[in-house]
PDB file of N, CA and C in Angstrom:
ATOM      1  N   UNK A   1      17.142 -15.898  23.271  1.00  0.00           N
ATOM      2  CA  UNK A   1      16.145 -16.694  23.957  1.00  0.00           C
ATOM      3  C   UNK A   1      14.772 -16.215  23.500  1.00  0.00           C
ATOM      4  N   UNK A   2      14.122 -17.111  23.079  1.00  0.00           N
ATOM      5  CA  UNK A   2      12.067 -17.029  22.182  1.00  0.00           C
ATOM      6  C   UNK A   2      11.835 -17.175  23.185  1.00  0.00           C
ATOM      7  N   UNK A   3      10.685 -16.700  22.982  1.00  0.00           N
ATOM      8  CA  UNK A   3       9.336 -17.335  23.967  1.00  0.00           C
ATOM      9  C   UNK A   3       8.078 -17.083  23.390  1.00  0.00           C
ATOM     10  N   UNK A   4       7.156 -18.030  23.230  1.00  0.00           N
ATOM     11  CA  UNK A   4       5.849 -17.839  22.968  1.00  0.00           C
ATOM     12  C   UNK A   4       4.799 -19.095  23.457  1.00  0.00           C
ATOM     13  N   UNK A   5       3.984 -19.355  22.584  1.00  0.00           N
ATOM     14  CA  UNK A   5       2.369 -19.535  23.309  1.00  0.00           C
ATOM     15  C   UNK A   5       2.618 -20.813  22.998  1.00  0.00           C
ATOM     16  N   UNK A   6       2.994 -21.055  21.685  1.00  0.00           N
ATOM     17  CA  UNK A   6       3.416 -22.759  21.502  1.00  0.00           C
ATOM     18  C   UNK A   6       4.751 -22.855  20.563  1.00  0.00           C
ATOM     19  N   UNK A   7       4.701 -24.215  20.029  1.00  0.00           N
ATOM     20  CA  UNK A   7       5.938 -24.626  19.051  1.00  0.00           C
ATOM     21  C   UNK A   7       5.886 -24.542  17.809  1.00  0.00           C
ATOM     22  N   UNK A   8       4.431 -23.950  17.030  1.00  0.00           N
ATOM     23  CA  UNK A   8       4.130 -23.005  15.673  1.00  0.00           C
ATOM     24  C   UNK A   8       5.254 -21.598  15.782  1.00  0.00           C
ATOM     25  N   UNK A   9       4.536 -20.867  16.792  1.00  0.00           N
ATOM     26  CA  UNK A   9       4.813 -19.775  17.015  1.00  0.00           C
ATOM     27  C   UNK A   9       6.129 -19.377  17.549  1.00  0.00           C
ATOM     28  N   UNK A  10       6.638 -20.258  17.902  1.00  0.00           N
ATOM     29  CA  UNK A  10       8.419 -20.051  17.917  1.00  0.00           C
ATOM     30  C   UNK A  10       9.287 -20.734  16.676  1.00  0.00           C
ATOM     31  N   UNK A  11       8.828 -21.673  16.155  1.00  0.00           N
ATOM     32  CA  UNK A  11       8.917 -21.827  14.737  1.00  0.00           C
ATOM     33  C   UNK A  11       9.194 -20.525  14.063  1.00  0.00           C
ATOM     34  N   UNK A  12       7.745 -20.158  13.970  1.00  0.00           N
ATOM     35  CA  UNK A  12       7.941 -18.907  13.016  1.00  0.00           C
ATOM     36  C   UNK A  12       8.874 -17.399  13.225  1.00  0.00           C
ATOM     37  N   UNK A  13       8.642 -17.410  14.532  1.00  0.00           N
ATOM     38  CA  UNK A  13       9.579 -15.961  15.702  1.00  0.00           C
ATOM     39  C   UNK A  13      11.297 -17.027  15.148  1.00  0.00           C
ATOM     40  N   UNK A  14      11.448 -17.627  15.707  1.00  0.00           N
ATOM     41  CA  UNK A  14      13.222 -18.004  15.149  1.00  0.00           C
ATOM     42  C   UNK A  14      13.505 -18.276  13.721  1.00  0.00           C
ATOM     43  N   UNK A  15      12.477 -18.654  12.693  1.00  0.00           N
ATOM     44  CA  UNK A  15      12.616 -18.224  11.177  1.00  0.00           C
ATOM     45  C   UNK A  15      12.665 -16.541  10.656  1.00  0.00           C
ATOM     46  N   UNK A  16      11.408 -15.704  11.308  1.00  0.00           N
ATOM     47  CA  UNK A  16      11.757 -14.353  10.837  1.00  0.00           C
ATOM     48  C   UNK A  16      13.185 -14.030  11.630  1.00  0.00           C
ATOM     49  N   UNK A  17      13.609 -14.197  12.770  1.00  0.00           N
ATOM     50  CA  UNK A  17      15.086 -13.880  13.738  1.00  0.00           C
ATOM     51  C   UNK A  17      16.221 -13.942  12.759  1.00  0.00           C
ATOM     52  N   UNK A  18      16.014 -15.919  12.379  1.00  0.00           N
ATOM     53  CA  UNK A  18      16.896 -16.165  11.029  1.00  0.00           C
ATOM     54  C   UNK A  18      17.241 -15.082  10.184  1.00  0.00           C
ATOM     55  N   UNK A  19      16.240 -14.735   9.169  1.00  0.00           N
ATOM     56  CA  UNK A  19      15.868 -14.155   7.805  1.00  0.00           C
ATOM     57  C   UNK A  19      16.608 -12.593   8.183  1.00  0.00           C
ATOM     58  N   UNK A  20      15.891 -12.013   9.119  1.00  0.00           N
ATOM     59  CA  UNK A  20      16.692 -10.699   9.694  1.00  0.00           C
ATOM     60  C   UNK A  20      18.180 -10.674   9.665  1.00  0.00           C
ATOM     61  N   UNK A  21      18.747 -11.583  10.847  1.00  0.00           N
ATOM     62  CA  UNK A  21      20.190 -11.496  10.555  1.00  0.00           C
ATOM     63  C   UNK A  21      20.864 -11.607   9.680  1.00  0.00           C
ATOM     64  N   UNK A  22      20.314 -13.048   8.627  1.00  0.00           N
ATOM     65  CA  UNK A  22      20.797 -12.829   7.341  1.00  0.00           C
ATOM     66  C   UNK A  22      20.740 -11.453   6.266  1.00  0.00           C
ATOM     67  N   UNK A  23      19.624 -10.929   6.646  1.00  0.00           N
ATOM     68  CA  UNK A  23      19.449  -9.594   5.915  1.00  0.00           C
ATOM     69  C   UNK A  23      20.741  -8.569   6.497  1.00  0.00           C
ATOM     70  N   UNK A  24      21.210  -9.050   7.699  1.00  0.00           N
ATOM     71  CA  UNK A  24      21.963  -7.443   8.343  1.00  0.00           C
ATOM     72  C   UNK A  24      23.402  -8.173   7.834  1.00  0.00           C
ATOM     73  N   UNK A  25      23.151  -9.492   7.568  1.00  0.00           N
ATOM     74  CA  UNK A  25      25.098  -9.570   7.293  1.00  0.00           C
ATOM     75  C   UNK A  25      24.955  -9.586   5.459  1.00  0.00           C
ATOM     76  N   UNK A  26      24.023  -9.279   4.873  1.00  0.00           N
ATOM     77  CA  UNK A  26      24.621  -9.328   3.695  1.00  0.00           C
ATOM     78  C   UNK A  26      24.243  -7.396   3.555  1.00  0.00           C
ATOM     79  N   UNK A  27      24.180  -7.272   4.079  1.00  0.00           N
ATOM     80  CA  UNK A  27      23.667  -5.771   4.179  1.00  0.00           C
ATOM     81  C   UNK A  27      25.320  -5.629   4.344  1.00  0.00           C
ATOM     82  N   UNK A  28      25.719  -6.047   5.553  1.00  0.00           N
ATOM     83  CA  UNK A  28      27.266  -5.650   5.966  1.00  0.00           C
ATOM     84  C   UNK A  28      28.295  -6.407   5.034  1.00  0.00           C
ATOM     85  N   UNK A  29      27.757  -7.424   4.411  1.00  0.00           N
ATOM     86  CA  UNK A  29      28.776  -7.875   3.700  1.00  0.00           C
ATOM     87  C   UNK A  29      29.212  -7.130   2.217  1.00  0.00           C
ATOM     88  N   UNK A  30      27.715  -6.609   1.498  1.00  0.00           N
ATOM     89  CA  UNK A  30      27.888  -6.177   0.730  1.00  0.00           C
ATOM     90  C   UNK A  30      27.964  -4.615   0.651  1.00  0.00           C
ATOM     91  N   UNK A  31      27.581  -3.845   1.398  1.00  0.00           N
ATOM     92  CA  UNK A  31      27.656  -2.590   1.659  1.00  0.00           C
ATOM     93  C   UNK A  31      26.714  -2.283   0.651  1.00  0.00           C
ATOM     94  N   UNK A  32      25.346  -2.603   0.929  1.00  0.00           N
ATOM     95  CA  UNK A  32      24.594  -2.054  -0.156  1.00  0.00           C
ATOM     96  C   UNK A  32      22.863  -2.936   0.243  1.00  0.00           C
ATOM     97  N   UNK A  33      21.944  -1.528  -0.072  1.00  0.00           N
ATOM     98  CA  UNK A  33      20.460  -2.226   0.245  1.00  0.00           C
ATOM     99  C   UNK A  33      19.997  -1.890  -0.774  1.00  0.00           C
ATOM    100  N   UNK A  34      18.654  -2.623  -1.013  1.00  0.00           N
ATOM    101  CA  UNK A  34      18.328  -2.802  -2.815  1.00  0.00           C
ATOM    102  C   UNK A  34      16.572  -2.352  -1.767  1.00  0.00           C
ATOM    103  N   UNK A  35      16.322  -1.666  -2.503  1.00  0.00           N
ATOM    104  CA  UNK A  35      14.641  -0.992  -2.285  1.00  0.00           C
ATOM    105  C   UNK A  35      13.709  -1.764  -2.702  1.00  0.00           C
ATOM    106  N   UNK A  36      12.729  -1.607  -1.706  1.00  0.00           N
ATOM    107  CA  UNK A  36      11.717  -3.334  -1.887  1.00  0.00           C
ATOM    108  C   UNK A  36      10.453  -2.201  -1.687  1.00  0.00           C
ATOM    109  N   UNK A  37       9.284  -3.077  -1.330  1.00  0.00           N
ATOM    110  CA  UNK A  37       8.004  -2.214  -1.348  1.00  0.00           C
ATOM    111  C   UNK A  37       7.751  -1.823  -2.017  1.00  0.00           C
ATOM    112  N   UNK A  38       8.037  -2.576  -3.461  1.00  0.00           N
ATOM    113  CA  UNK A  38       7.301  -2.371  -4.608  1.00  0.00           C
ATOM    114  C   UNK A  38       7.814  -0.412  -4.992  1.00  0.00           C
ATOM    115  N   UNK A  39       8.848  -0.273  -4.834  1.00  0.00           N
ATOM    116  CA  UNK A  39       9.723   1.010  -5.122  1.00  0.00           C
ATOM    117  C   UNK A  39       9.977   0.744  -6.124  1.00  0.00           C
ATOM    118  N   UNK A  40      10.426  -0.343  -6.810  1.00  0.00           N
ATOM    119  CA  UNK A  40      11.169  -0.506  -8.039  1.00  0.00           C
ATOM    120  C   UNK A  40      10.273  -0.780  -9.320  1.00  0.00           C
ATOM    121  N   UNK A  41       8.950  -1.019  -8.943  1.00  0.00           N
ATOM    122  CA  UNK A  41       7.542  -0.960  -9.706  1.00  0.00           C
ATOM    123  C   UNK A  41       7.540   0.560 -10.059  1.00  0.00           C
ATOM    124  N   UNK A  42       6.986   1.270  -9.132  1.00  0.00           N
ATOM    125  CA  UNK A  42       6.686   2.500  -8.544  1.00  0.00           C
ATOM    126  C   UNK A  42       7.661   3.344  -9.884  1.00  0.00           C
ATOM    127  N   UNK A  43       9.167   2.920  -9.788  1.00  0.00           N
ATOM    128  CA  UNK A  43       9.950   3.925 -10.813  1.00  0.00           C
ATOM    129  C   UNK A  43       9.798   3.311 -11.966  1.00  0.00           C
ATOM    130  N   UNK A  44       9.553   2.264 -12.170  1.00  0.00           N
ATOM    131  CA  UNK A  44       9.024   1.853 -13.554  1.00  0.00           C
ATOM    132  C   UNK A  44       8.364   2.290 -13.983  1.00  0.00           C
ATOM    133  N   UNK A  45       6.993   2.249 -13.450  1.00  0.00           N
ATOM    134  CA  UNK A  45       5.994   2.571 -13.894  1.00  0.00           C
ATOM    135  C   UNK A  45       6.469   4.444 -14.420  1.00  0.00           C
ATOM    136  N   UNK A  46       6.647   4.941 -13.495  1.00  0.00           N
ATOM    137  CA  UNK A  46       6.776   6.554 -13.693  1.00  0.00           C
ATOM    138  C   UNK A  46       7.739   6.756 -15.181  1.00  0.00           C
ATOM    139  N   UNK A  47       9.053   6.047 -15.153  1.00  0.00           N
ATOM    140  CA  UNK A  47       9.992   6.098 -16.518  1.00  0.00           C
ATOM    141  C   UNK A  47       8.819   5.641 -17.450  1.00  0.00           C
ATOM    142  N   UNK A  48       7.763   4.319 -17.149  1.00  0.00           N
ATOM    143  CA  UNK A  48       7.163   4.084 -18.571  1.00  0.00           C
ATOM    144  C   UNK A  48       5.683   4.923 -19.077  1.00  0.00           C
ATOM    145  N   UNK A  49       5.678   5.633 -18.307  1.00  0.00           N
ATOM    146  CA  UNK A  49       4.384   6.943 -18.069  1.00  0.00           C
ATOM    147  C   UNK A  49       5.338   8.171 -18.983  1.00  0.00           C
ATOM    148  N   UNK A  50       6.171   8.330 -18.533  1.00  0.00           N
ATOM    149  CA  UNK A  50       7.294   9.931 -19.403  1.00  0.00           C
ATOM    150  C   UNK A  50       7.303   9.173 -20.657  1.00  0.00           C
ATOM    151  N   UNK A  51       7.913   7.856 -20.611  1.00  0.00           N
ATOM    152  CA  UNK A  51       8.263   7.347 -22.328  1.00  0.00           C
ATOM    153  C   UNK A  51       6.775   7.319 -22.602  1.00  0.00           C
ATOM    154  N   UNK A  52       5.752   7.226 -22.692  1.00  0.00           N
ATOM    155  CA  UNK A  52       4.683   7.113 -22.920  1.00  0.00           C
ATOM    156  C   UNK A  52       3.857   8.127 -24.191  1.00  0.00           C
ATOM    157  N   UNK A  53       4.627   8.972 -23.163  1.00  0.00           N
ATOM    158  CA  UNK A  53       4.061  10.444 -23.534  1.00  0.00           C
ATOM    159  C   UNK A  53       4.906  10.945 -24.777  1.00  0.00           C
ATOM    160  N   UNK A  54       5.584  10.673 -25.045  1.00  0.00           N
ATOM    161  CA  UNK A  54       6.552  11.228 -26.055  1.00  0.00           C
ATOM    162  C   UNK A  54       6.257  10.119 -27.097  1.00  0.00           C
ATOM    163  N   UNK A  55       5.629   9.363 -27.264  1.00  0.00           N
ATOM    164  CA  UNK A  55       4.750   8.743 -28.229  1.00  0.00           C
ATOM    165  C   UNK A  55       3.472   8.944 -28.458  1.00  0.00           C
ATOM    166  N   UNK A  56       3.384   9.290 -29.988  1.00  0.00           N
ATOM    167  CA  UNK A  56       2.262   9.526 -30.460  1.00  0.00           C
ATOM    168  C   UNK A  56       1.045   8.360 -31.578  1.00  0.00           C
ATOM    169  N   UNK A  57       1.509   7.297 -31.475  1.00  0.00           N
ATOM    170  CA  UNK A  57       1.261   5.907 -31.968  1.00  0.00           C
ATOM    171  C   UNK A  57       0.792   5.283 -30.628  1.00  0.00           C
ATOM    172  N   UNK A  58      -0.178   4.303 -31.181  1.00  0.00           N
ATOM    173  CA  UNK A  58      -0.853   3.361 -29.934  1.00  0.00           C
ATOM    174  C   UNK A  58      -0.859   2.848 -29.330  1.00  0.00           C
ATOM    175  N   UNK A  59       0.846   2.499 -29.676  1.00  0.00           N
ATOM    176  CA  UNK A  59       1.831   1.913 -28.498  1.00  0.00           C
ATOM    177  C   UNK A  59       1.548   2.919 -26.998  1.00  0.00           C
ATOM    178  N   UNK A  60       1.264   3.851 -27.353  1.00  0.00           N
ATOM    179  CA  UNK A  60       1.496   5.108 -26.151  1.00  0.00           C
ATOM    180  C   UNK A  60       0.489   4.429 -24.992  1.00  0.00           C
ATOM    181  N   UNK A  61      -0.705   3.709 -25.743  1.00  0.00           N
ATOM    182  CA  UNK A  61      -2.289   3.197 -24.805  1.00  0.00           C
ATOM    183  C   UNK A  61      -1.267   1.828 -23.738  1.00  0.00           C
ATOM    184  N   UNK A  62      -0.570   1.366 -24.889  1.00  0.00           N
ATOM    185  CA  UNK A  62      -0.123  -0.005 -24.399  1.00  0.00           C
ATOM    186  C   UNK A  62       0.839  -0.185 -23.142  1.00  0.00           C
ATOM    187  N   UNK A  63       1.554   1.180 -23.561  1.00  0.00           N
ATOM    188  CA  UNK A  63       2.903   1.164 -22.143  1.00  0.00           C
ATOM    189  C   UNK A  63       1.799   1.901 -21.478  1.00  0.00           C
ATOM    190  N   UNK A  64       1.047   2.735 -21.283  1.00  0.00           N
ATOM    191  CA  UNK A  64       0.939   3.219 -20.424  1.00  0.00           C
ATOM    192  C   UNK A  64      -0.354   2.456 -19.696  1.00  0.00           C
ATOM    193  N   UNK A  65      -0.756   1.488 -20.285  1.00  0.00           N
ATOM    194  CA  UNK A  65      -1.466   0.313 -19.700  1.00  0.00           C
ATOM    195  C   UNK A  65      -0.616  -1.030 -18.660  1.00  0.00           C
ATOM    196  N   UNK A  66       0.729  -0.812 -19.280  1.00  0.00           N
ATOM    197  CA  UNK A  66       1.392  -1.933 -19.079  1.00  0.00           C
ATOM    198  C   UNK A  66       1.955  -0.760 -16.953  1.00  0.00           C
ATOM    199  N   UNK A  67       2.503   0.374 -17.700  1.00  0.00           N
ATOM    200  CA  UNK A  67       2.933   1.050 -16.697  1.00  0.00           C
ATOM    201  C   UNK A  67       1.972   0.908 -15.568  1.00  0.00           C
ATOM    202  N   UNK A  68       0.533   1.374 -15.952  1.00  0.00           N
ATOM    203  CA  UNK A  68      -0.908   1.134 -14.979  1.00  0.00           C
ATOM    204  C   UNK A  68      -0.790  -0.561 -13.743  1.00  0.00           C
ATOM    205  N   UNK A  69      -0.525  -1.427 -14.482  1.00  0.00           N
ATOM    206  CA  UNK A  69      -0.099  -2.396 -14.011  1.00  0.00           C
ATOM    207  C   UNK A  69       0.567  -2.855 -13.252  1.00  0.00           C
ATOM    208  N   UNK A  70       1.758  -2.123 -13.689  1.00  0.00           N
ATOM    209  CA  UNK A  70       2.975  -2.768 -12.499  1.00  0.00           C
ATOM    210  C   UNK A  70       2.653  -1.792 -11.139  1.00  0.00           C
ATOM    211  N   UNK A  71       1.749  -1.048 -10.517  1.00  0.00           N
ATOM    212  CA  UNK A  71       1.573  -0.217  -9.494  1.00  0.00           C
ATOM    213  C   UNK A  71       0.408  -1.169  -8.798  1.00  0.00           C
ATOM    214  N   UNK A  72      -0.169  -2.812  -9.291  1.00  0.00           N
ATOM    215  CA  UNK A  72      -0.649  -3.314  -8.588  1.00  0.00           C
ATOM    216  C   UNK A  72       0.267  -4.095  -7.652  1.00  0.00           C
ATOM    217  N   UNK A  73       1.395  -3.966  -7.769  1.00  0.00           N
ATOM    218  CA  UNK A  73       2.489  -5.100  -6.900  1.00  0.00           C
ATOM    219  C   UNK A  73       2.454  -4.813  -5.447  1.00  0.00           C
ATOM    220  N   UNK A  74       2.921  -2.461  -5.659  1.00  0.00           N
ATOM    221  CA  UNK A  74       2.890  -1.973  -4.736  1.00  0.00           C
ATOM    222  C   UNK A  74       1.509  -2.114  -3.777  1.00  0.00           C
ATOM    223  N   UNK A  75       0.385  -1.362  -4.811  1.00  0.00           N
ATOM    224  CA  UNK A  75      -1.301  -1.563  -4.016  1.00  0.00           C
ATOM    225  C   UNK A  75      -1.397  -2.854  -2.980  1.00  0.00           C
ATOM    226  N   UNK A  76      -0.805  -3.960  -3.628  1.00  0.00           N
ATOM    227  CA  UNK A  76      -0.959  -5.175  -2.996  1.00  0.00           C
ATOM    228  C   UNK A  76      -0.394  -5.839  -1.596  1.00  0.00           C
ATOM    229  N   UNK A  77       0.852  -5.301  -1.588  1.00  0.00           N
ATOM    230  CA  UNK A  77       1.399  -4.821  -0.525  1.00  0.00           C
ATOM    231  C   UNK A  77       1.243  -4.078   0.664  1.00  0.00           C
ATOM    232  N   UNK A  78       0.732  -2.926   0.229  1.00  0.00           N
ATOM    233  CA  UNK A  78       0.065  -1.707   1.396  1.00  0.00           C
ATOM    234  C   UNK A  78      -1.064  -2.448   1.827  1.00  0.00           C
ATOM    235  N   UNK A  79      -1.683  -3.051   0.779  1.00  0.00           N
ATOM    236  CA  UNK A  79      -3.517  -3.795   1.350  1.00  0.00           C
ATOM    237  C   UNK A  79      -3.212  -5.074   2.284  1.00  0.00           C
ATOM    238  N   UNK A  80      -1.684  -5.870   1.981  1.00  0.00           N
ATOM    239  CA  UNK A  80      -1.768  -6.183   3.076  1.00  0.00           C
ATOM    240  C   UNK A  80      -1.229  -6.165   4.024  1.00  0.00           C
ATOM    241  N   UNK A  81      -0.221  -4.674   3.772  1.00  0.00           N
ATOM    242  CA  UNK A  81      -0.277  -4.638   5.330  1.00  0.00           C
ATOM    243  C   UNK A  81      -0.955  -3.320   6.030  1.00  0.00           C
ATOM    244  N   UNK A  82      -2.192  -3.454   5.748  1.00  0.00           N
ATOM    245  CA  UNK A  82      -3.353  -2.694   6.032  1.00  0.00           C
ATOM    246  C   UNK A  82      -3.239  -0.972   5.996  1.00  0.00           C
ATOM    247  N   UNK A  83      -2.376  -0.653   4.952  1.00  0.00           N
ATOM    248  CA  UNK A  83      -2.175   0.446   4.873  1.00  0.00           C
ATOM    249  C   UNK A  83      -3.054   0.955   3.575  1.00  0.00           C
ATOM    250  N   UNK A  84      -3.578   2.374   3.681  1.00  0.00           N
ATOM    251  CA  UNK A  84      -3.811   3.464   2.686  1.00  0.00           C
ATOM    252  C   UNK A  84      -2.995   3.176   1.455  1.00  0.00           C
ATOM    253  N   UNK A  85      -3.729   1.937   0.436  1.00  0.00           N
ATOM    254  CA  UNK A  85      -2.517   1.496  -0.655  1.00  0.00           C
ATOM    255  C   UNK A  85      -2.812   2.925  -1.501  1.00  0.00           C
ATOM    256  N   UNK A  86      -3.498   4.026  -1.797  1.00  0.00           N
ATOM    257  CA  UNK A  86      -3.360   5.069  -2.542  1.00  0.00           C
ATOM    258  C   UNK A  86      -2.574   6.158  -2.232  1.00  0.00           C
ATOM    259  N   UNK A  87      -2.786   6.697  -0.686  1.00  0.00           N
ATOM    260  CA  UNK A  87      -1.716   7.257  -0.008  1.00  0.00           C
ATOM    261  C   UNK A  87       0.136   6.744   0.131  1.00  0.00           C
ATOM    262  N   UNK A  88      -0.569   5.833  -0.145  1.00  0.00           N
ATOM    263  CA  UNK A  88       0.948   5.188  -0.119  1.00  0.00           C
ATOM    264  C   UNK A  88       1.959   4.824  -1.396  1.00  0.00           C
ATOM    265  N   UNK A  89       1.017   5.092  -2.338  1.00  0.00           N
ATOM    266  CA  UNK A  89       1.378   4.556  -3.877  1.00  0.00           C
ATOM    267  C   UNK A  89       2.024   6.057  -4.264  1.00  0.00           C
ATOM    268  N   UNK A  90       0.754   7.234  -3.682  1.00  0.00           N
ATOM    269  CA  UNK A  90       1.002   8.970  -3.941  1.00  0.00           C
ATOM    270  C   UNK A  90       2.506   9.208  -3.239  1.00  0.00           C
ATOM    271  N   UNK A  91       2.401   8.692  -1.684  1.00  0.00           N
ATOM    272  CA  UNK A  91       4.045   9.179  -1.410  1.00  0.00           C
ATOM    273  C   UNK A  91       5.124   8.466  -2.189  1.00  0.00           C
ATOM    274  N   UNK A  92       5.105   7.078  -2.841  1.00  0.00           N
ATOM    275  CA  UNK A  92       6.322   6.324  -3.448  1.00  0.00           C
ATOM    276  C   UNK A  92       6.188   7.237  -4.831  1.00  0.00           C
ATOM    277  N   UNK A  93       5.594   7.702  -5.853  1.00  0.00           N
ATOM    278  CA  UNK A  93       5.643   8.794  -6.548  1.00  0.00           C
ATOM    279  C   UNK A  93       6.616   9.492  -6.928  1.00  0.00           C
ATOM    280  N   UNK A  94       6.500  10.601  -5.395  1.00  0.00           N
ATOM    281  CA  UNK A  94       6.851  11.803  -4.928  1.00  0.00           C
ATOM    282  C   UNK A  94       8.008  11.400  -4.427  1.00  0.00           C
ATOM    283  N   UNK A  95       8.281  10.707  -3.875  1.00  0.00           N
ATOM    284  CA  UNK A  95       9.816  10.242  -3.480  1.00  0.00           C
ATOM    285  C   UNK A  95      10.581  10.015  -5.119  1.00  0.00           C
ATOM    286  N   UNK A  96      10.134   9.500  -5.710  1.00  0.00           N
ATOM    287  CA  UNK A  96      10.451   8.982  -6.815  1.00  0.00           C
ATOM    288  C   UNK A  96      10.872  10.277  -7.680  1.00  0.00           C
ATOM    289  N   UNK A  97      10.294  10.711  -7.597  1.00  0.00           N
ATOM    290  CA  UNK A  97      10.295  11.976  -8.561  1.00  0.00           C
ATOM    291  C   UNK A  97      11.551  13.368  -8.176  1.00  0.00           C
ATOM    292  N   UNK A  98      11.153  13.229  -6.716  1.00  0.00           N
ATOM    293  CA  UNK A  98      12.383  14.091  -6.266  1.00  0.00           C
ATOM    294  C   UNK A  98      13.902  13.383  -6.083  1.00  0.00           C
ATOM    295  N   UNK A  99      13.916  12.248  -6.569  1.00  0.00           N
ATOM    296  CA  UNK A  99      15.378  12.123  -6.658  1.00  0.00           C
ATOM    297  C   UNK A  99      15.660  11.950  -8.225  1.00  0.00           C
TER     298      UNK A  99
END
């Protein structure tokens, strides 16, 4: 049972309700969660920063320009959801790194 202020706003409250449950039965169906929040940028970027480095040709400027890049997906994300997108880019990193 919704409840809200009008018929936008329960619209939208029984679409995210939707989207959730579907998330928990393929969660249960498949036995398996795939990392979002721009995590999968985050280890890109870091694998194309190490390969980077072990090149000594100008390709090295290019990945590690290209690597620079894909960490705007994450930034973009944290900004909107009003979080510290640098603090937050530093802990996905560090997570990253220790596994």
């Amino acid at each position: 049972m919704l409840r809200g202020a009008n018929d936008f706003f329960l619209e939208e409250v029984e679409r995210s309700m939707h989207d959730s449950l579907c998330v928990i039965k393929r969660v249960l169906e498949s036995n398996a969660v795939v990392p979002g929040g721009g995590s999968v940028e985050v280890g890109l970027s870091i694998f194309l920063d190490d390969y980077a480095r072990t090149l000594g040709t100008r390709e090295q400027l290019a990945i590690a320009e290209f690597s620079e890049a894909l960490q705007i997906i994450p930034k973009t994300l944290a900004i909107n959801a009003a979080k510290d997108a640098t603090d937050l880019i530093a802990k996905l990193r560090v997570f990253h790194n220790a596994a």
